[in-house]
Protein backbone atom coordinates (compact mmCIF):
# COMPACT_ATOMS: atom_id res chain seq x y z
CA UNK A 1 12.55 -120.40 -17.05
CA UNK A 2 16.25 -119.95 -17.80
CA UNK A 3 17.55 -117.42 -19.79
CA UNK A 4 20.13 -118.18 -22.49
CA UNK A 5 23.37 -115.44 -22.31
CA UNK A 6 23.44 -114.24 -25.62
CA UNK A 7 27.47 -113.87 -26.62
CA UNK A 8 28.90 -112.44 -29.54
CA UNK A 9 27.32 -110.12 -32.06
CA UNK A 10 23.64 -109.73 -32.53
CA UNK A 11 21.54 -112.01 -35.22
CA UNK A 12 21.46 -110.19 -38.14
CA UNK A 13 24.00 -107.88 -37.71
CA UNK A 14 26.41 -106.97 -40.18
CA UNK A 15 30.16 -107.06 -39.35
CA UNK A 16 31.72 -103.50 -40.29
CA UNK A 17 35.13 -103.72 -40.97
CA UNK A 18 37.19 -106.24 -42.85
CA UNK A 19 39.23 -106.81 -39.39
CA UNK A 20 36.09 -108.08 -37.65
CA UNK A 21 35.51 -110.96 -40.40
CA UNK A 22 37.30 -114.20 -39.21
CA UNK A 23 38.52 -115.58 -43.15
CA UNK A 24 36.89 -114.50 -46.37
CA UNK A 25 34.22 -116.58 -46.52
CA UNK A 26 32.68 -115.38 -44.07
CA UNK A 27 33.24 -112.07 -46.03
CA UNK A 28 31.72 -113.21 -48.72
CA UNK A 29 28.71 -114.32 -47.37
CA UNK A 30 27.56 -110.81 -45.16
CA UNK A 31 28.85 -108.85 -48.05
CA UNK A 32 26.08 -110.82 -50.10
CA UNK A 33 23.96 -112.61 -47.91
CA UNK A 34 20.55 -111.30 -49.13
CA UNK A 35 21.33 -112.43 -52.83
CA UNK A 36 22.85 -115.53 -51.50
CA UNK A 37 19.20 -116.08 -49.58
CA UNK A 38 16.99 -115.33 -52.14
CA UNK A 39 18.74 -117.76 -55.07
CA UNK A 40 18.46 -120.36 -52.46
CA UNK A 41 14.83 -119.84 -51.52
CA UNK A 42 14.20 -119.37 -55.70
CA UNK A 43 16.02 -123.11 -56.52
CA UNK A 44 13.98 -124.58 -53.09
CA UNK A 45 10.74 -123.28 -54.87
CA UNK A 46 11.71 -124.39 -58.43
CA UNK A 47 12.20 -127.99 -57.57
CA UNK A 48 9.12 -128.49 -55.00
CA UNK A 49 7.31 -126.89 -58.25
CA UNK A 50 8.62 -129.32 -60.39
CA UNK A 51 8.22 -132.68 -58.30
CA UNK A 52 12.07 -133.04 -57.77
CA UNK A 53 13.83 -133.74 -54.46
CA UNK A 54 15.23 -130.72 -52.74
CA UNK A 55 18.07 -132.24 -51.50
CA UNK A 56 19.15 -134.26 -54.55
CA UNK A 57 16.85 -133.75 -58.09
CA UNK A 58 16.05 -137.03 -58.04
CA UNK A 59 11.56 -137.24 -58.63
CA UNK A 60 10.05 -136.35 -55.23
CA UNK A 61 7.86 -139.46 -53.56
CA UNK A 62 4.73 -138.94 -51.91
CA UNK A 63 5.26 -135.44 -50.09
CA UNK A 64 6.69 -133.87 -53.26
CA UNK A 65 9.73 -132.47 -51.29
CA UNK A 66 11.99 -135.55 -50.94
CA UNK A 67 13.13 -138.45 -52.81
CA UNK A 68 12.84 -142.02 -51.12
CA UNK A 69 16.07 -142.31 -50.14
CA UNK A 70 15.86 -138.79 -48.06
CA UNK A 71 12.56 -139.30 -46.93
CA UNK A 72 13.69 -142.44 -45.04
CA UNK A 73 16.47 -140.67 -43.47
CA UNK A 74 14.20 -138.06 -42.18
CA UNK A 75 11.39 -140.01 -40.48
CA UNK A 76 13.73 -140.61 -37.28
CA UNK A 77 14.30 -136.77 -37.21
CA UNK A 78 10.53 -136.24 -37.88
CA UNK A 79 9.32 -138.57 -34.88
CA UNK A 80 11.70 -136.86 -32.48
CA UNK A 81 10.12 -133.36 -33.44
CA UNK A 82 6.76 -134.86 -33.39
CA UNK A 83 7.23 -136.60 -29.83
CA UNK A 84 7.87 -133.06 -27.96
């Protein structure tokens, strides 16, 4: 087994002064990343509840999370997961 070197700053660490953020988005984002999180989990679960595509708003098809159009571009990713 090979063990991966871990560089830079630790997963889920916030960055502590405003010198150590690269531009302000970045900024932005620590400074309010659990609000950002939980409005994009909320609008995820609002549109699988209400049959629309996740990606898009467009009516889901068959699996109730994507429209036909994403659907079909996600089967070639889905086989390559499924194949491991």
């Amino acid at each position: 087994m090979v063990e991966k070197k871990v560089v830079g700053r630790p997963r889920g660490s916030i960055l502590q002064t405003p010198a150590e953020y690269k531009n302000r988005f970045q900024k932005f984002y620590y400074l309010n990343r659990e609000r950002l999180n939980t409005e994009k989990r909320e609008r995820y679960e609002g549109k699988k509840e209400r049959g629309l595509c996740v990606r898009c708003e467009k009516p889901a098809w068959k699996n109730g999370l994507f429209c036909k159009k994403h659907l079909y571009h996600k089967q070639p990713v889905l086989a390559k997961i499924l194949q491991r």
